[in-house]
Protein backbone atom coordinates (compact mmCIF):
# COMPACT_ATOMS: atom_id res chain seq x y z
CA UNK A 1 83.75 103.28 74.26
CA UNK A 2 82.31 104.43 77.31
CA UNK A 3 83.89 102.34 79.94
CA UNK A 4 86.80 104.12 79.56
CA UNK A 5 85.64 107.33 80.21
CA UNK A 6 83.79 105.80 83.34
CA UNK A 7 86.76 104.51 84.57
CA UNK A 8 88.80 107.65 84.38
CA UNK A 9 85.71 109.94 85.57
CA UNK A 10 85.40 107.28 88.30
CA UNK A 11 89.37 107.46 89.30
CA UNK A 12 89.61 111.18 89.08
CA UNK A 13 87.00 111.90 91.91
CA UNK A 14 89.06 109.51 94.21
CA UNK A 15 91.57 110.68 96.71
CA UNK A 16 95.50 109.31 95.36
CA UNK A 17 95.02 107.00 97.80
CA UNK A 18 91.98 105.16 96.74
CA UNK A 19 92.81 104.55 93.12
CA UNK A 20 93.39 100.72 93.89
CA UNK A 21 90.29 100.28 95.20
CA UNK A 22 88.45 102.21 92.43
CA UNK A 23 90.26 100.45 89.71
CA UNK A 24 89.09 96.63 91.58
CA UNK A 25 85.37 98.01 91.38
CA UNK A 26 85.04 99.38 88.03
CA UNK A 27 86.81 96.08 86.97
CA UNK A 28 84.31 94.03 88.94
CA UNK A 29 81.48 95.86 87.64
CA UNK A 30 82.89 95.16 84.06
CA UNK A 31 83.05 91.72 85.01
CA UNK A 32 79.83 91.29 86.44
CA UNK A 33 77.82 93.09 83.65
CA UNK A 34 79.49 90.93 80.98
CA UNK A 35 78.67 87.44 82.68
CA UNK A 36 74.81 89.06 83.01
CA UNK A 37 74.89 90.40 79.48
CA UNK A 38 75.76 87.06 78.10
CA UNK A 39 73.86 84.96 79.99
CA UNK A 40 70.48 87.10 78.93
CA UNK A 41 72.08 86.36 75.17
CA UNK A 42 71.99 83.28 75.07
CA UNK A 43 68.79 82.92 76.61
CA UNK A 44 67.16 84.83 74.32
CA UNK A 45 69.32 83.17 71.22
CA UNK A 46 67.76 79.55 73.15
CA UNK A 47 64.70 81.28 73.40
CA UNK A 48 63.78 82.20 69.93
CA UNK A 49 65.62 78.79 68.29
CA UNK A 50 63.10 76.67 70.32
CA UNK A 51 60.58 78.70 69.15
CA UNK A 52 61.27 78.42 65.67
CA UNK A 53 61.89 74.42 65.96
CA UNK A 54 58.77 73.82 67.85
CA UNK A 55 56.73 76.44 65.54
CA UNK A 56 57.64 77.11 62.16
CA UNK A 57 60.80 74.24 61.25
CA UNK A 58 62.55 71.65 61.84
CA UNK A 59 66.02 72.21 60.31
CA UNK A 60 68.32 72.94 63.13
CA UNK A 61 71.06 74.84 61.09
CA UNK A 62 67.87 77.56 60.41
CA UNK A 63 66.63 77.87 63.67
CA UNK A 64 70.09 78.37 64.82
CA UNK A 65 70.96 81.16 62.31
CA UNK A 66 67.56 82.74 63.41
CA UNK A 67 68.30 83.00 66.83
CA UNK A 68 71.93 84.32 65.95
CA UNK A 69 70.43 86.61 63.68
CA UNK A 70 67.94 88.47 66.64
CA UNK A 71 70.53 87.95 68.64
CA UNK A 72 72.81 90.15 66.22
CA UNK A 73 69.69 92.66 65.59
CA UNK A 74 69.75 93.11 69.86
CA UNK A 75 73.44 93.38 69.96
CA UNK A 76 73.41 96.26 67.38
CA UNK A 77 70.01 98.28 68.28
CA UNK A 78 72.24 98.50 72.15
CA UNK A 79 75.48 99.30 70.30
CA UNK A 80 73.85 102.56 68.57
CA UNK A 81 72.18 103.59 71.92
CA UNK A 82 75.76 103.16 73.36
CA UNK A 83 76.95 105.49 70.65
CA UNK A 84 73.96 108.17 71.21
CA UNK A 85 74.42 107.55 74.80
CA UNK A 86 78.29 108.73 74.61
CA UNK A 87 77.51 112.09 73.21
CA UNK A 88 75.67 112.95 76.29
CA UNK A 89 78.68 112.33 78.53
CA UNK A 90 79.64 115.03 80.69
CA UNK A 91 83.18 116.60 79.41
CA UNK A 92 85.64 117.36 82.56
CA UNK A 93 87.93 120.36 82.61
């Protein structure tokens, strides 16, 4: 939801001229912060299944849908700040 409105805000205070080279870094940026954003995922998903199998279990299948589950918990505690966040956004004339 909000990368679009980046992207625009971000090619709108470019010169005509520029608006390749705008468009490669907001795409780069994109691409970037999704490799990061899964790779901290999936450490934390690894993270809490080897807790649980070295704690609490020994069932793989539960430990598995643990970790998905906080994983799932993370992903949607960020998606409502992304919401909040987007109501903030300055509106341009």
């Amino acid at each position: 939801m909000v990368l679009a409105s980046v992207q625009t805000n971000t090619l709108n205070a470019l010169p005509r001229q520029c608006f390749p080279d705008g468009i490669a870094i907001t795409q780069t940026s994109q691409q970037v912060s999704g490799a990061i954003g899964i790779a901290v995922m999936v450490s934390l998903f690894s993270a809490k299944q080897q807790q649980l199998l070295s704690d609490i279990t020994t069932n793989t299948q539960e430990a598995a849908a643990s970790g998905s589950a906080f994983i799932f918990t993370i992903s949607f505690v960020l998606a409502i700040m992304n919401v909040i966040l987007s109501f903030f956004l300055k509106k341009t004339q």
